[in-house]
N, C-alpha and C. Protein backbone atom coordinates (compact mmCIF):
# COMPACT_ATOMS: atom_id res chain seq x y z
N UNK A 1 51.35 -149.88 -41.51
CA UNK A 1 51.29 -151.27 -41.91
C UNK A 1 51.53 -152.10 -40.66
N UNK A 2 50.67 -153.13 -40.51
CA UNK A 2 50.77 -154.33 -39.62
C UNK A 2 51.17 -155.55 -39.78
N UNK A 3 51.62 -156.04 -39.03
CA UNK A 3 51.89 -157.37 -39.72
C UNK A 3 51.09 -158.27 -38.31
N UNK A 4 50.12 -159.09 -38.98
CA UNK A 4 49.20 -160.22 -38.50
C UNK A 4 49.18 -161.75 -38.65
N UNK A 5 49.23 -162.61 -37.71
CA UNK A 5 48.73 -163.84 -38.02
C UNK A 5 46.95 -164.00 -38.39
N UNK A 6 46.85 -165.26 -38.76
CA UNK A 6 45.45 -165.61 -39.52
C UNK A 6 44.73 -165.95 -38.46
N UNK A 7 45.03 -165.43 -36.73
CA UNK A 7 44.40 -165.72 -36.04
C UNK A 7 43.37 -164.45 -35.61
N UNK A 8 43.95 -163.05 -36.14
CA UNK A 8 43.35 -161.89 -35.81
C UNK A 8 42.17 -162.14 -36.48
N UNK A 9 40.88 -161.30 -35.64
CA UNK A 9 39.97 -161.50 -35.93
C UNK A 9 39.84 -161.04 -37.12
N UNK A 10 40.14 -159.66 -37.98
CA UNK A 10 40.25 -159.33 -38.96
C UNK A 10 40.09 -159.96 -40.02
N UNK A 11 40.96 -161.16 -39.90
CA UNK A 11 41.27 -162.26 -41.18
C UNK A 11 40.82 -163.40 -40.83
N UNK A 12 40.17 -163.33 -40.05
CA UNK A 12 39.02 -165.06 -39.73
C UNK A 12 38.27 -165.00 -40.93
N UNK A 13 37.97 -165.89 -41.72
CA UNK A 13 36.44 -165.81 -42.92
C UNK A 13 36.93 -164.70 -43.78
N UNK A 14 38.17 -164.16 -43.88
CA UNK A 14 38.43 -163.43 -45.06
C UNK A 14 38.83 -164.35 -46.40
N UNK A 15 38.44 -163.95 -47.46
CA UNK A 15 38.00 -164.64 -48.80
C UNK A 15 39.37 -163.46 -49.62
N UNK A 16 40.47 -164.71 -49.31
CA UNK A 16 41.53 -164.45 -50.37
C UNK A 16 41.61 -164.92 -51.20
N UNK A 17 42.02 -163.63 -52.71
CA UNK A 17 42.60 -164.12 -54.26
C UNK A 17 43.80 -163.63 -54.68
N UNK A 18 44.10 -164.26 -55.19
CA UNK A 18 45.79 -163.85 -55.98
C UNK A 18 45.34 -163.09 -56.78
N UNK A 19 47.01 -162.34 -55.89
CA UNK A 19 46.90 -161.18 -57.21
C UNK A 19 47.30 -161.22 -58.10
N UNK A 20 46.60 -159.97 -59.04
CA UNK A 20 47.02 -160.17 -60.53
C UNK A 20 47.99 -159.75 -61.11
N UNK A 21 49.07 -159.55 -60.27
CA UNK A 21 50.74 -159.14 -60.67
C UNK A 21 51.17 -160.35 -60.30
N UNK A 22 50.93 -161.42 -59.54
CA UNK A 22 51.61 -162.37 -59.45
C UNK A 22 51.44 -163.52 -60.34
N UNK A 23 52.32 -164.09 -60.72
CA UNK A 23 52.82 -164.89 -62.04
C UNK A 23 52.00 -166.40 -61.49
N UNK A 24 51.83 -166.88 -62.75
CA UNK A 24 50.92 -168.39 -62.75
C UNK A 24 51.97 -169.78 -62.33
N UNK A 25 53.12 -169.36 -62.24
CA UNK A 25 54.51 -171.02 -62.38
C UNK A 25 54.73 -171.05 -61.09
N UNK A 26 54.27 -170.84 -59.65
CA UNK A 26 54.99 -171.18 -58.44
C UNK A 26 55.74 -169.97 -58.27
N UNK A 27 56.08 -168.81 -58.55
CA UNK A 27 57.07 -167.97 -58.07
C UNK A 27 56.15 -167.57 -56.86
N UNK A 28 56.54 -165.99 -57.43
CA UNK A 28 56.42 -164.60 -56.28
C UNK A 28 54.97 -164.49 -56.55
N UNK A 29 54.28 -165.14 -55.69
CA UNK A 29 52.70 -165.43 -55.46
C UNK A 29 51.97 -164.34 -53.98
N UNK A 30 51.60 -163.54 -53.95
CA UNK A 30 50.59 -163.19 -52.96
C UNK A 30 49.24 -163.40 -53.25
N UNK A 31 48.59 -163.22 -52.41
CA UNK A 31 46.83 -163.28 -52.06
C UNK A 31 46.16 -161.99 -51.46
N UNK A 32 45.27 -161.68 -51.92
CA UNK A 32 44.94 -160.16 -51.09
C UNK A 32 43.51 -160.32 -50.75
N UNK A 33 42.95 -159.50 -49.40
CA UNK A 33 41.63 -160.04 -49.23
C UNK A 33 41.30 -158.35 -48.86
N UNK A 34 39.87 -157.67 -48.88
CA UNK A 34 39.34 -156.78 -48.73
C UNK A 34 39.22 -156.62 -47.28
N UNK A 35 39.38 -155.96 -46.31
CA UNK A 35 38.85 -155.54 -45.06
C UNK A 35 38.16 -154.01 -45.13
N UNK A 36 37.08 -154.06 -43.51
CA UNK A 36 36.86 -152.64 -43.78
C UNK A 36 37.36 -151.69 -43.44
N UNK A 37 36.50 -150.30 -44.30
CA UNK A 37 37.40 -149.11 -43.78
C UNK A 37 38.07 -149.40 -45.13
N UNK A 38 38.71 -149.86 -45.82
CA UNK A 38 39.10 -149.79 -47.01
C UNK A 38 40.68 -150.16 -46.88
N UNK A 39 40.71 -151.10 -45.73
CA UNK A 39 41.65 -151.55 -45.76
C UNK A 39 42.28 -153.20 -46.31
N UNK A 40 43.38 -153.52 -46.68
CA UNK A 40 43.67 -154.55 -47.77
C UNK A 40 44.57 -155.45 -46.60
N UNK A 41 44.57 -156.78 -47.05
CA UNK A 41 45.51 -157.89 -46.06
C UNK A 41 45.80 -158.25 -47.60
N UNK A 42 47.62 -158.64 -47.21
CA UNK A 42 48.32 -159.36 -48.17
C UNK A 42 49.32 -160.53 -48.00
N UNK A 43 48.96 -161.51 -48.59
CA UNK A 43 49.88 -162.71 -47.52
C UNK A 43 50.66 -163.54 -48.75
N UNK A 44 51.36 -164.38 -48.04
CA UNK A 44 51.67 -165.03 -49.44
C UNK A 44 51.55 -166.05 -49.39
N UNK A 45 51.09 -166.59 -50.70
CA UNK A 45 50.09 -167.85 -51.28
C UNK A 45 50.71 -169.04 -51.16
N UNK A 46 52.13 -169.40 -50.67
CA UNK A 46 53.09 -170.43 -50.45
C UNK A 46 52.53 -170.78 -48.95
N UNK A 47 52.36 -169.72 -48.20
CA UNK A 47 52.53 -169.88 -46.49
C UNK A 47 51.00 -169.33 -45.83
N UNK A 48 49.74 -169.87 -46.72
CA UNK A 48 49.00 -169.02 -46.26
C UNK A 48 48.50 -168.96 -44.57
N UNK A 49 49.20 -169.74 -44.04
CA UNK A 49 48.87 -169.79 -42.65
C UNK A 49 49.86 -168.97 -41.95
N UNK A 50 50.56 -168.40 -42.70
CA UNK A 50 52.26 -167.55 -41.87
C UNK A 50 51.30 -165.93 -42.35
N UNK A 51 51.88 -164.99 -41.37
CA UNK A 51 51.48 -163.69 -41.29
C UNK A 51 51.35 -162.97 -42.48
N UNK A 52 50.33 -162.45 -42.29
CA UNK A 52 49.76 -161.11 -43.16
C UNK A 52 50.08 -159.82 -42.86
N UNK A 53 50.29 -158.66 -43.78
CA UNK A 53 50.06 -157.53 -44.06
C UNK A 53 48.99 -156.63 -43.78
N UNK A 54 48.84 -155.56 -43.42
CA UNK A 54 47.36 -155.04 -43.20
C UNK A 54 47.45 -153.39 -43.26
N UNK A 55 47.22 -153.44 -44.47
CA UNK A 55 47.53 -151.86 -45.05
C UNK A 55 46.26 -150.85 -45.61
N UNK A 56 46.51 -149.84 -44.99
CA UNK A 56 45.75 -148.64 -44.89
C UNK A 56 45.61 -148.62 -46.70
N UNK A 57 44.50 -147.52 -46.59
CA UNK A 57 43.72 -147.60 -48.17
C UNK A 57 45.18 -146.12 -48.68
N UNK A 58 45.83 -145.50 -48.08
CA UNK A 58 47.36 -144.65 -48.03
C UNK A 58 47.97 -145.66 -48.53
N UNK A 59 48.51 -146.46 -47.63
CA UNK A 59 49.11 -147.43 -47.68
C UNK A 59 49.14 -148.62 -48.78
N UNK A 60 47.90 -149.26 -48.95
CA UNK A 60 47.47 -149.91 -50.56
C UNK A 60 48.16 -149.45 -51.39
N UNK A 61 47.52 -147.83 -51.98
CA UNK A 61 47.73 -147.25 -52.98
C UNK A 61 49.00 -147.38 -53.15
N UNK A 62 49.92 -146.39 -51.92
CA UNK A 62 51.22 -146.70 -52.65
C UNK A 62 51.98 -147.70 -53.25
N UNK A 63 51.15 -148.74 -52.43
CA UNK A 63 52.47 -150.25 -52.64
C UNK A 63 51.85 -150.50 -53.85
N UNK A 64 50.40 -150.32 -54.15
CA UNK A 64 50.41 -150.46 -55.95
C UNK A 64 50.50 -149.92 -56.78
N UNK A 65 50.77 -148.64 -56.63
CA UNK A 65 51.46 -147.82 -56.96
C UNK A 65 53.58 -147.97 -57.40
N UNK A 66 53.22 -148.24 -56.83
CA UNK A 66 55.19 -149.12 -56.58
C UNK A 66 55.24 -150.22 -57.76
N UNK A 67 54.47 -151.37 -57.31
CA UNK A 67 54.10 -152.37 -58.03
C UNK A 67 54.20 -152.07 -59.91
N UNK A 68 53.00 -150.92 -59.76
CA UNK A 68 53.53 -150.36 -61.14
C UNK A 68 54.11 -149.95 -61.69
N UNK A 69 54.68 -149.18 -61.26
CA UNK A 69 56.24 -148.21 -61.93
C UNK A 69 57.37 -149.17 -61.58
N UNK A 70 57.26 -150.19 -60.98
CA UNK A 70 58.71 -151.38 -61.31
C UNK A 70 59.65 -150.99 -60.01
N UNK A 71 59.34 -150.24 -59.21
CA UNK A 71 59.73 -149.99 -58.09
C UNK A 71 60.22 -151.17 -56.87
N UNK A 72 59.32 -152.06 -57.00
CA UNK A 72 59.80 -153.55 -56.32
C UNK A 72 60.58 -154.92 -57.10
N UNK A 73 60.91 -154.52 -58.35
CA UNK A 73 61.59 -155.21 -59.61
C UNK A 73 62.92 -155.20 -59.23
């Protein structure tokens, strides 16, 4: 896992959506955008100009993986 500003080329013209574990009222909001190679950027939707995430398709899985079993709860 990396952690990136929105200046890496990577995430220039990347087309972020919230995700769908994150709640609709202002909370705990991220955004996730597709890169290749099957790799995922995850930022959060409060600060979208503050650094991103940049996780291996290994890496993805687990954290949604986590996500599901309540592991980050």
């Amino acid at each position: 896992m990396n952690t990136y500003d929105n200046h890496n080329p990577d995430l220039i013209g990347a087309t972020w959506r919230k995700a769908s574990y994150s709640n609709g009222n202002g909370g705990d909001c991220v955004e996730v955008t597709n890169l290749d190679s099957g790799r995922r950027a995850v930022r959060d939707s409060k600060n979208p100009a503050g650094p991103a995430l940049i996780l291996s398709p290994v890496q993805w899985a687990a954290f949604t993986t986590g996500i599901r079993t309540g592991e980050f709860s």
